[in-house]
N, C-alpha and C. Protein backbone atom coordinates (compact mmCIF):
# COMPACT_ATOMS: atom_id res chain seq x y z
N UNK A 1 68.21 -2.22 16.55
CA UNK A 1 67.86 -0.88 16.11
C UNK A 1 69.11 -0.07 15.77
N UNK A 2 70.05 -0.10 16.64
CA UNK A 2 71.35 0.68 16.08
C UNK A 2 71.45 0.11 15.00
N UNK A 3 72.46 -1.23 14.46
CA UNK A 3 72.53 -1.88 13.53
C UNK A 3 71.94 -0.91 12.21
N UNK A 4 70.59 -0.58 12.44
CA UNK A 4 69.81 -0.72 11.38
C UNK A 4 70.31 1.08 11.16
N UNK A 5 69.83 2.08 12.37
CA UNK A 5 70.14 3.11 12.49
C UNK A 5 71.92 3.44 11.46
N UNK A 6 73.03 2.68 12.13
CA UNK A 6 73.99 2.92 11.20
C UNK A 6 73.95 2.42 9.65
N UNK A 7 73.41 1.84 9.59
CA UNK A 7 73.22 1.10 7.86
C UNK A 7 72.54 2.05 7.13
N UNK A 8 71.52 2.66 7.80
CA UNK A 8 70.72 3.80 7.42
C UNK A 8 71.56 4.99 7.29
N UNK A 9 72.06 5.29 7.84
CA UNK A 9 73.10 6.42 7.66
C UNK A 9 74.33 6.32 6.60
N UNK A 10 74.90 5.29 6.75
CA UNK A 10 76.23 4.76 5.53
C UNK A 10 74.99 4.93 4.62
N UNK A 11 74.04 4.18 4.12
CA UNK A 11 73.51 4.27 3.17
C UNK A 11 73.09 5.95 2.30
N UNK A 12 72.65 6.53 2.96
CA UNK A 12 72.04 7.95 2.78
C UNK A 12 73.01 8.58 2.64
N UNK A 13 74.58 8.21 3.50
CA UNK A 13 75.58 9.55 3.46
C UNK A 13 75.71 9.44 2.00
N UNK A 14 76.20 9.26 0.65
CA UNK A 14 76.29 10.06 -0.73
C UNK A 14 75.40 10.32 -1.06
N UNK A 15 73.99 10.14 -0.75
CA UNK A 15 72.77 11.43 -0.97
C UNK A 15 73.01 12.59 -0.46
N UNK A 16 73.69 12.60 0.60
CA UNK A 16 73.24 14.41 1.27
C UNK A 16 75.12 14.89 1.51
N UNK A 17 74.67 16.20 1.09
CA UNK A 17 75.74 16.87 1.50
C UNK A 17 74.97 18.44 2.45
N UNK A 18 76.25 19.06 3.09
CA UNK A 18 75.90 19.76 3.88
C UNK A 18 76.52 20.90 4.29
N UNK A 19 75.93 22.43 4.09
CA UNK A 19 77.20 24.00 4.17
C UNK A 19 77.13 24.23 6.11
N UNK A 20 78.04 23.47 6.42
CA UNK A 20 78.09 23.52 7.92
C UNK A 20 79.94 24.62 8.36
N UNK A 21 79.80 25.19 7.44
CA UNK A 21 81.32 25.49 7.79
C UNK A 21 81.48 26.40 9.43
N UNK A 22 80.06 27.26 9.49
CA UNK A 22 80.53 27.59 11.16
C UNK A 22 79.04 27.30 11.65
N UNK A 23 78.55 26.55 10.98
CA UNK A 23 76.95 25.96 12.21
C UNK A 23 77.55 25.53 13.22
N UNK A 24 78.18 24.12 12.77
CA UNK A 24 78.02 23.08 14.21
C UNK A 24 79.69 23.44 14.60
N UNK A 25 80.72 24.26 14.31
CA UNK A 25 82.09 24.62 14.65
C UNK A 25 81.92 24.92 16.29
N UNK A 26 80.88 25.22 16.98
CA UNK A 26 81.28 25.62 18.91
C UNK A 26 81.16 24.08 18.57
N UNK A 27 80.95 23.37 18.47
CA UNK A 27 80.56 22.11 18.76
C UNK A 27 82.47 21.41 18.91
N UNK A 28 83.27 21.91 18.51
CA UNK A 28 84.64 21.61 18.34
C UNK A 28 85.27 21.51 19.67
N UNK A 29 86.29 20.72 19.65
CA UNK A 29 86.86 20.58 20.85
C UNK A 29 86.00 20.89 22.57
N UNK A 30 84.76 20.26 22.29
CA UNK A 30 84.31 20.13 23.87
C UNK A 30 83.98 18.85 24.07
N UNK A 31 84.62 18.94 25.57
CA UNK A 31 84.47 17.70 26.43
C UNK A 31 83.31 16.60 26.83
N UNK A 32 83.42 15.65 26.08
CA UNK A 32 81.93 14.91 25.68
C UNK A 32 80.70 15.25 24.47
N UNK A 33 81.89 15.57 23.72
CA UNK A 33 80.92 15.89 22.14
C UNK A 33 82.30 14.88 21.21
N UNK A 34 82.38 13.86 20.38
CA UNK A 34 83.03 13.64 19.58
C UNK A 34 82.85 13.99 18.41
N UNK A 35 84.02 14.29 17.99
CA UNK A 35 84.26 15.21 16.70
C UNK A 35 84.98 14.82 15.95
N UNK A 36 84.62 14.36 14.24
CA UNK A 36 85.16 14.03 13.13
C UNK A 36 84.96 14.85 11.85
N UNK A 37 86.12 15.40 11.28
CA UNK A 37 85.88 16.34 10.49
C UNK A 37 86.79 15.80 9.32
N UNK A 38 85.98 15.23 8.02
CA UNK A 38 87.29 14.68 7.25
C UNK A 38 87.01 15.99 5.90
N UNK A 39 87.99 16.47 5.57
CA UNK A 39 87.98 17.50 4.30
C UNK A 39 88.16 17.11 3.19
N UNK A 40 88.28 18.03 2.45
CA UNK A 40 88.44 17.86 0.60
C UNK A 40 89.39 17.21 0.76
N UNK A 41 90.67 17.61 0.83
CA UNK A 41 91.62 17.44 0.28
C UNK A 41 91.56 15.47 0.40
N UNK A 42 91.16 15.56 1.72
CA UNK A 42 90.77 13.54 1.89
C UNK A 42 90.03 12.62 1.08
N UNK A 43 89.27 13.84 0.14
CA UNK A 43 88.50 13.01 -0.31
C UNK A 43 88.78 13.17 -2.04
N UNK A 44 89.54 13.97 -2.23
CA UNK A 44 90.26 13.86 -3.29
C UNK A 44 91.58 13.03 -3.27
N UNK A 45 92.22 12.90 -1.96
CA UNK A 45 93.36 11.51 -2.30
C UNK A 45 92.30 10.46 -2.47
N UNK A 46 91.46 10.18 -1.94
CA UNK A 46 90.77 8.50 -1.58
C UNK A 46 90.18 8.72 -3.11
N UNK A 47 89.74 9.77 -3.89
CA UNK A 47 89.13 9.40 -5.29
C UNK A 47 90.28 9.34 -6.66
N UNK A 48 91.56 9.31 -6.11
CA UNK A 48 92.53 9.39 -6.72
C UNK A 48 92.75 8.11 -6.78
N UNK A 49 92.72 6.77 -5.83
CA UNK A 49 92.78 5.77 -6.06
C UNK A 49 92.75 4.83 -7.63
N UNK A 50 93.58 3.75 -7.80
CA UNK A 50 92.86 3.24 -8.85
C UNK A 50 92.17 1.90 -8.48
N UNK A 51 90.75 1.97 -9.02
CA UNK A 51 89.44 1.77 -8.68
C UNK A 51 89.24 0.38 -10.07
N UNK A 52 90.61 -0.34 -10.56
CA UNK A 52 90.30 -0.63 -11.65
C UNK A 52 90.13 -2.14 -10.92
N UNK A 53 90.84 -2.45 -10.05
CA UNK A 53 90.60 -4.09 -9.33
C UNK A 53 90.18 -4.12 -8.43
N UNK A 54 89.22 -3.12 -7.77
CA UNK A 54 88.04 -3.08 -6.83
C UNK A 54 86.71 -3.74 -7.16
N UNK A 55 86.46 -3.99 -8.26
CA UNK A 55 85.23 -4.25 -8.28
C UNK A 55 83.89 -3.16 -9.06
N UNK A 56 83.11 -3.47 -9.23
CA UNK A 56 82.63 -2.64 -10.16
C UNK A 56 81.41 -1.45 -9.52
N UNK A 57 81.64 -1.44 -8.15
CA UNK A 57 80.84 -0.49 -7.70
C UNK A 57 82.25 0.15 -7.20
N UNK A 58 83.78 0.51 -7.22
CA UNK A 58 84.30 1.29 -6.36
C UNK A 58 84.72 2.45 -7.37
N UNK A 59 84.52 2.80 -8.38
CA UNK A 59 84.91 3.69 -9.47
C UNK A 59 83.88 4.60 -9.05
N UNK A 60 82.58 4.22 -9.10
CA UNK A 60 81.57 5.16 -8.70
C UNK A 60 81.32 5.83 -7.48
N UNK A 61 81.40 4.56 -6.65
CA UNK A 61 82.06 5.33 -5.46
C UNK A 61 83.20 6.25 -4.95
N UNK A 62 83.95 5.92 -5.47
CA UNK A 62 85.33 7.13 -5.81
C UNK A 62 85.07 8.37 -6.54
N UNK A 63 84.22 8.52 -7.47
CA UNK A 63 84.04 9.69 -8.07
C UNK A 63 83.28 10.67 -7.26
N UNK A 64 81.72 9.72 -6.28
CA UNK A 64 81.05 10.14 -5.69
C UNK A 64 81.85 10.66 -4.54
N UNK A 65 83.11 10.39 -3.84
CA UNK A 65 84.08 10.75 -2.71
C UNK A 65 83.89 11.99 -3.02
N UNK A 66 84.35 12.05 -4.54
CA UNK A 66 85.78 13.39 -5.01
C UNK A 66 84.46 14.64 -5.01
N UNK A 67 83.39 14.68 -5.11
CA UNK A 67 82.69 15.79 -5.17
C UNK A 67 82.16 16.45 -3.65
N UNK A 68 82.41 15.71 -2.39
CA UNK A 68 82.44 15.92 -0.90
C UNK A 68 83.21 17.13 -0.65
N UNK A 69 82.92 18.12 -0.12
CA UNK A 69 84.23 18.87 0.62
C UNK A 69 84.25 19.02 1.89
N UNK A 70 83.42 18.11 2.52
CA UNK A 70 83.54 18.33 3.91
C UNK A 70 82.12 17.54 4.30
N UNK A 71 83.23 16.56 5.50
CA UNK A 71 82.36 15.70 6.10
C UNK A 71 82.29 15.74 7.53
N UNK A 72 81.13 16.20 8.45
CA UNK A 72 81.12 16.59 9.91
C UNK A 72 80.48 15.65 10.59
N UNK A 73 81.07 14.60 11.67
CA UNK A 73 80.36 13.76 12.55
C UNK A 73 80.42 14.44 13.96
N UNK A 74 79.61 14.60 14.79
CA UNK A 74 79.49 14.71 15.99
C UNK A 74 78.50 14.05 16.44
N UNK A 75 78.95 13.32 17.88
CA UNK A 75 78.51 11.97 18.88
C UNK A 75 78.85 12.77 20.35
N UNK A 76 77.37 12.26 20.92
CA UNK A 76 77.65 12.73 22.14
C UNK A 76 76.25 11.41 22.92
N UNK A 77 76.37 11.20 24.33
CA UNK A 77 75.36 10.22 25.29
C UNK A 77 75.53 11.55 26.43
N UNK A 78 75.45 12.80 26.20
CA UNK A 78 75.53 13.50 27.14
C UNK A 78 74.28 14.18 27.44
N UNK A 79 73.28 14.31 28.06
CA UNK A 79 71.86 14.51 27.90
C UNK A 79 72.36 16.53 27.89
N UNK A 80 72.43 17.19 28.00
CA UNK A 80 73.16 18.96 28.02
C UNK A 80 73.33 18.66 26.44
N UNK A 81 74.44 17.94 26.07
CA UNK A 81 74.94 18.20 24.30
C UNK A 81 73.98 17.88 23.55
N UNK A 82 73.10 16.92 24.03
CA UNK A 82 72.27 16.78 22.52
C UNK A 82 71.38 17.51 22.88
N UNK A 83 70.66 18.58 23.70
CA UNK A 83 69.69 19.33 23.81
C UNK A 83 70.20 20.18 22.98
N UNK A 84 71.54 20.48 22.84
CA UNK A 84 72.13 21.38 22.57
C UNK A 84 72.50 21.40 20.79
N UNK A 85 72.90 20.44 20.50
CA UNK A 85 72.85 19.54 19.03
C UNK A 85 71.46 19.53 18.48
N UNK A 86 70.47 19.12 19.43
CA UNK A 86 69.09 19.29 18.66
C UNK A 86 68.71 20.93 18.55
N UNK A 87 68.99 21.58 19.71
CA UNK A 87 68.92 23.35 18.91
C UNK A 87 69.73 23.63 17.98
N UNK A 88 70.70 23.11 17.74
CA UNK A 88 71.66 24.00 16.40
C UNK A 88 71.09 23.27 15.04
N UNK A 89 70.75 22.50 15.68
CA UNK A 89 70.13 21.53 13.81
C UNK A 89 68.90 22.41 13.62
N UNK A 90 68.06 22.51 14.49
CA UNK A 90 66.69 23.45 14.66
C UNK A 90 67.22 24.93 13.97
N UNK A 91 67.85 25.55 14.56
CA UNK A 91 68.71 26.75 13.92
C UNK A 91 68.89 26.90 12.79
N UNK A 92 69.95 26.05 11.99
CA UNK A 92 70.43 25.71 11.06
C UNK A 92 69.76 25.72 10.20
N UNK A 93 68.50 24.40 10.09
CA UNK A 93 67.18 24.94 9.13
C UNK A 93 66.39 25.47 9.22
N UNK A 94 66.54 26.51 10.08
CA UNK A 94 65.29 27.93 9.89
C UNK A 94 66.24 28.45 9.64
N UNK A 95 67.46 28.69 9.47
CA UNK A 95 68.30 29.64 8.36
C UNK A 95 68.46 29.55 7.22
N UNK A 96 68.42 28.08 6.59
CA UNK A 96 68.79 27.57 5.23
C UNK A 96 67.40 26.80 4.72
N UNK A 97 67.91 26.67 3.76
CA UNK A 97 66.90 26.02 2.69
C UNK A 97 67.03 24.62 2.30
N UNK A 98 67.13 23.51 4.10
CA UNK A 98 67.37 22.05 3.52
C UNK A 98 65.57 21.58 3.30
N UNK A 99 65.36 21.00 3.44
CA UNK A 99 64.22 20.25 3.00
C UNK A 99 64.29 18.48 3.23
N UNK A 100 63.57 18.04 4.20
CA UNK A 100 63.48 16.86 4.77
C UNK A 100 63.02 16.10 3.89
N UNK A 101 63.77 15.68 3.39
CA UNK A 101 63.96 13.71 2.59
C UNK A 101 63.66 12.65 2.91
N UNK A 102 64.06 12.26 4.71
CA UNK A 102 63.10 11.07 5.11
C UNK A 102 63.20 11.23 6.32
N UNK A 103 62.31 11.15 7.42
CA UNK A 103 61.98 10.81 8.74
C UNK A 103 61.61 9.26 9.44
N UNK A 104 62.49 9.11 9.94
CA UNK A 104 61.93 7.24 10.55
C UNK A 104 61.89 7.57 12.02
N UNK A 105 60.74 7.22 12.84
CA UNK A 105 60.81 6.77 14.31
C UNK A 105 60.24 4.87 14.44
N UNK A 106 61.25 5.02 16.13
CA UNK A 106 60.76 3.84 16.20
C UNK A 106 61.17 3.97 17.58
N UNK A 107 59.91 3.91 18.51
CA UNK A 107 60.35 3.96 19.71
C UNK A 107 60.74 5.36 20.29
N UNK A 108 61.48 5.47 20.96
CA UNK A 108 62.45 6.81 21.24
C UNK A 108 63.40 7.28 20.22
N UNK A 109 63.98 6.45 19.01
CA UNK A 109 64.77 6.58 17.85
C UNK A 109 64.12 7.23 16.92
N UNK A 110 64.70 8.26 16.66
CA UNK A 110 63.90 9.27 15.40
C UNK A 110 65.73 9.48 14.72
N UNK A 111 65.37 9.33 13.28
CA UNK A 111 65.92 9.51 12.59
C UNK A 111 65.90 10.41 11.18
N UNK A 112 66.57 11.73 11.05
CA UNK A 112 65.51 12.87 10.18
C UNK A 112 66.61 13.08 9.29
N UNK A 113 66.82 12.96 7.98
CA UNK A 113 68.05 13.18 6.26
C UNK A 113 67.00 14.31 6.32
N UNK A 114 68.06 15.43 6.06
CA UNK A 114 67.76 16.59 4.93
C UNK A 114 68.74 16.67 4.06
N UNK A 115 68.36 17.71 3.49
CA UNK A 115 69.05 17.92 1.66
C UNK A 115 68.91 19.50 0.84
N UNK A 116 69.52 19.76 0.33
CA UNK A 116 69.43 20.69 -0.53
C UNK A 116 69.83 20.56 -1.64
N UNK A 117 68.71 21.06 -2.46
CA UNK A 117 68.94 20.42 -3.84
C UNK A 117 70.02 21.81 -4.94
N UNK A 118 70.80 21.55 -5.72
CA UNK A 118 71.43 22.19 -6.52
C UNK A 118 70.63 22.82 -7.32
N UNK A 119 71.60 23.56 -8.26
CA UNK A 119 70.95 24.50 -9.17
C UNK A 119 70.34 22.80 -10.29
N UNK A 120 70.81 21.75 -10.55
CA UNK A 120 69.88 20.78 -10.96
C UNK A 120 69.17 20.03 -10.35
N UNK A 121 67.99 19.29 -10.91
CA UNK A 121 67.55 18.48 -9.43
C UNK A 121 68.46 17.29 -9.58
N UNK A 122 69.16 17.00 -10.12
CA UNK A 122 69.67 15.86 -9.63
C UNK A 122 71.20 15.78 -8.90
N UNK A 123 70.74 17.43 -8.54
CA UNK A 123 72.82 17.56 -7.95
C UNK A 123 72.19 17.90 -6.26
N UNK A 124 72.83 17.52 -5.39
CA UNK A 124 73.09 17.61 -4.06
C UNK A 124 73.78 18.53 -3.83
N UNK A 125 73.89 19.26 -2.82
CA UNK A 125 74.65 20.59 -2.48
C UNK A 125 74.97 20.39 -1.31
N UNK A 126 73.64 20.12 -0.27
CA UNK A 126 73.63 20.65 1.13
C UNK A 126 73.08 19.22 2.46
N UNK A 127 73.26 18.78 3.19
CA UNK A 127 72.33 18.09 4.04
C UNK A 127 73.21 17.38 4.99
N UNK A 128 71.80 16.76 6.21
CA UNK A 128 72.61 16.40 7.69
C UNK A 128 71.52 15.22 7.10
N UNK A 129 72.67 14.22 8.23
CA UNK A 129 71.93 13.26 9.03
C UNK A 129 71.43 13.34 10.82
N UNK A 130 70.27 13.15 11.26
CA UNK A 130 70.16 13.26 12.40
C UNK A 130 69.72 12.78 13.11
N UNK A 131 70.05 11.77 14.03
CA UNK A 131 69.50 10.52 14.94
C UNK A 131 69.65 10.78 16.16
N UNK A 132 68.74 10.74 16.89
CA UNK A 132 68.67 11.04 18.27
C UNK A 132 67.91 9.28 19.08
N UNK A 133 68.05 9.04 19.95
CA UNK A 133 67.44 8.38 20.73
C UNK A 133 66.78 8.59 22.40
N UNK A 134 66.35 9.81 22.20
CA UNK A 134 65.16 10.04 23.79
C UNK A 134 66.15 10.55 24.45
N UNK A 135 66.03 10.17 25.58
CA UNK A 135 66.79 10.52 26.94
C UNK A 135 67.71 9.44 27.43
N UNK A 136 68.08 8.33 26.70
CA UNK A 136 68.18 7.53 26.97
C UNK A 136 69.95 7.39 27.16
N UNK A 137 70.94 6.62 27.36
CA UNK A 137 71.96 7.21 27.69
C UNK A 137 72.74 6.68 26.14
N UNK A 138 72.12 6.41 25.03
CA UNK A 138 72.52 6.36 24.00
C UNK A 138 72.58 7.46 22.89
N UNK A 139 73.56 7.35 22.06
CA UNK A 139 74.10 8.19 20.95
C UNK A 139 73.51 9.19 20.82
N UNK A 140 73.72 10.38 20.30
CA UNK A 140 72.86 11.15 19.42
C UNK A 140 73.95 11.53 18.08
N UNK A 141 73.27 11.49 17.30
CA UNK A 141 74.34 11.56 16.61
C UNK A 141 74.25 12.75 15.23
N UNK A 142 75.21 13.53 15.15
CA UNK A 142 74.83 14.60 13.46
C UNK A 142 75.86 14.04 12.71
N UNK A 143 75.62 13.83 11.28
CA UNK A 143 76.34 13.77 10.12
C UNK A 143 75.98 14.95 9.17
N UNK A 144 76.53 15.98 8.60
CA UNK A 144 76.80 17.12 7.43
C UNK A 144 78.00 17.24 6.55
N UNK A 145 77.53 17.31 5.65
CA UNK A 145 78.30 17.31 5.10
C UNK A 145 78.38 18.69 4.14
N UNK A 146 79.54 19.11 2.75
CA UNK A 146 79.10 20.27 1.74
C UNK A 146 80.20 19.49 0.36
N UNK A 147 79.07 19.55 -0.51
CA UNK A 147 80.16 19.30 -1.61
C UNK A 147 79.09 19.23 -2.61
N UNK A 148 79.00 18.55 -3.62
CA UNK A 148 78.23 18.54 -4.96
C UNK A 148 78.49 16.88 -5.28
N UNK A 149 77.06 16.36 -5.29
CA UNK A 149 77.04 15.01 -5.41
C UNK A 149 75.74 15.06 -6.63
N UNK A 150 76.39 13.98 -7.28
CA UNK A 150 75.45 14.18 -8.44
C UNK A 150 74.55 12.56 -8.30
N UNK A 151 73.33 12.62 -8.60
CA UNK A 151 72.69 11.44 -8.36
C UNK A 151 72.54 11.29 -8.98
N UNK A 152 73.09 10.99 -10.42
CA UNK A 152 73.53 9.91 -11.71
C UNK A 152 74.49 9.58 -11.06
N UNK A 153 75.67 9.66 -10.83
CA UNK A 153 76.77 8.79 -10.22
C UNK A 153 76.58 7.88 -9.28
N UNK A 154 74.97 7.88 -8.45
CA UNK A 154 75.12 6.92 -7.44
C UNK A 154 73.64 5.74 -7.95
N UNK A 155 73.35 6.33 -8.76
CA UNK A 155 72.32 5.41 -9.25
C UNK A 155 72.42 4.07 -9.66
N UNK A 156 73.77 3.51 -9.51
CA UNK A 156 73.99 2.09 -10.15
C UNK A 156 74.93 1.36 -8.79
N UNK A 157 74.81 2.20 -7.72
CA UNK A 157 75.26 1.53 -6.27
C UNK A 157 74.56 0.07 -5.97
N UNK A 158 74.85 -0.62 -5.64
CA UNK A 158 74.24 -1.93 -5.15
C UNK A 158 73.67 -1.50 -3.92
N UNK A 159 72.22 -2.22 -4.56
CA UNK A 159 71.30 -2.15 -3.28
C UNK A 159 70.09 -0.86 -3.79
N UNK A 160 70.84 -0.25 -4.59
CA UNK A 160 69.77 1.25 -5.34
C UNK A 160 69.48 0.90 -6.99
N UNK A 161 70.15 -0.35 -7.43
CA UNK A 161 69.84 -0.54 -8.66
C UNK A 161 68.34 -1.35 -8.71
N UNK A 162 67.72 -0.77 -10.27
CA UNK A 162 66.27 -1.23 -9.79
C UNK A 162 64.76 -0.29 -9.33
N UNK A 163 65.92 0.55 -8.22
CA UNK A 163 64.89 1.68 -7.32
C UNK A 163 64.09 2.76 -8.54
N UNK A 164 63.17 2.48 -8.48
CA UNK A 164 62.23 3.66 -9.06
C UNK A 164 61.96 5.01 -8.29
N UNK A 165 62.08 6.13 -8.84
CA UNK A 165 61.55 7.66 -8.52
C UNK A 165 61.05 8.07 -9.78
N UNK A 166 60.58 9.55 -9.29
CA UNK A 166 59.62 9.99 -9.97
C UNK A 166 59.53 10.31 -11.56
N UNK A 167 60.85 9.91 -12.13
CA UNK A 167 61.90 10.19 -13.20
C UNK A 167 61.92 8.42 -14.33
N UNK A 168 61.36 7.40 -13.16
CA UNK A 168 61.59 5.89 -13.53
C UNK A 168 62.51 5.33 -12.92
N UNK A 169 62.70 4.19 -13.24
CA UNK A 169 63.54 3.42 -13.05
C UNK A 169 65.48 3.77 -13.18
N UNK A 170 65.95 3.89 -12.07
CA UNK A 170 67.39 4.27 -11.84
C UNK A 170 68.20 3.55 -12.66
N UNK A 171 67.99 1.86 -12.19
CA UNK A 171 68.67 1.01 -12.42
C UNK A 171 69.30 0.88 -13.65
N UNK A 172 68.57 1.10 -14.78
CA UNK A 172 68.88 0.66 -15.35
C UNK A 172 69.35 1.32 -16.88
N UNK A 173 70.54 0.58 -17.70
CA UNK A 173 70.72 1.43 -18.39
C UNK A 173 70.88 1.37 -19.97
């Protein structure tokens, strides 16, 4: 179930981005909350790369980097922090305007992507990842992010080529 839980998440993170600049910030420097905060400027060196002998999905992926401005992980097995993590996510969207994209349970594992869509529908603006597992003495985990991701740029990712929405077929071109 983890396994699947992180694959699920790498997968979804260039769908969602997320305006967390002082939501989840108390969440900073306390004892038994881990905290990863990677910024623009990181994700404009890593799309600066040249992407020409990578292979033919890392150009897209690199472009998709460079439109990120901020990427927020926080991890905690502390049963207090994630009560506490699950109220600020609760918060968060009764303040804003994300809109839930996909929900998976299985067991005690609930796993909930939101999103906010841009002034186009096919641009990304805003969104978390959010996995919790019960009471159990495993992970809970938030991913947010904020930047502008455009979903033409990720439509030819391996593994999404093929995928039909409401628009047709992604894949293909």
């Amino acid at each position: 179930m983890k396994k699947f839980i992180v694959t699920l998440v790498l997968a979804a993170m260039p769908f969602v981005t997320f305006a967390q600049t002082n939501a989840f910030s108390k969440f900073d420097n306390v004892e038994g909350i881990a905290n990863i905060t990677l910024n623009k400027e990181l994700f404009e060196l890593v799309s600066s790369i040249d992407s020409s002998s990578m292979g033919e999905d890392a150009g897209s992926y690199l472009k998709t980097a460079k439109g990120i401005d901020r990427l927020k992980v926080l991890t905690t097995t502390e049963k207090k922090y994630k009560k506490q993590l699950r109220e600020a996510v609760s918060d968060h969207l009764k303040a804003n305007s994300l809109q839930e994209l996909m929900s998976i349970t299985e067991g005690d594992s609930k796993v909930k992507i939101y999103v906010k869509q841009g002034s186009a529908e096919n641009i990304i603006t805003e969104g978390l990842v959010f996995v919790e597992n019960g009471d159990k003495k495993d992970e809970t985990v938030l991913i947010s992010f904020t930047g502008k991701i455009d979903l033409n740029d990720i439509k030819d990712f391996k593994g999404l080529k093929g995928c039909k929405g409401s628009k047709g077929e992604k894949g293909a071109k």
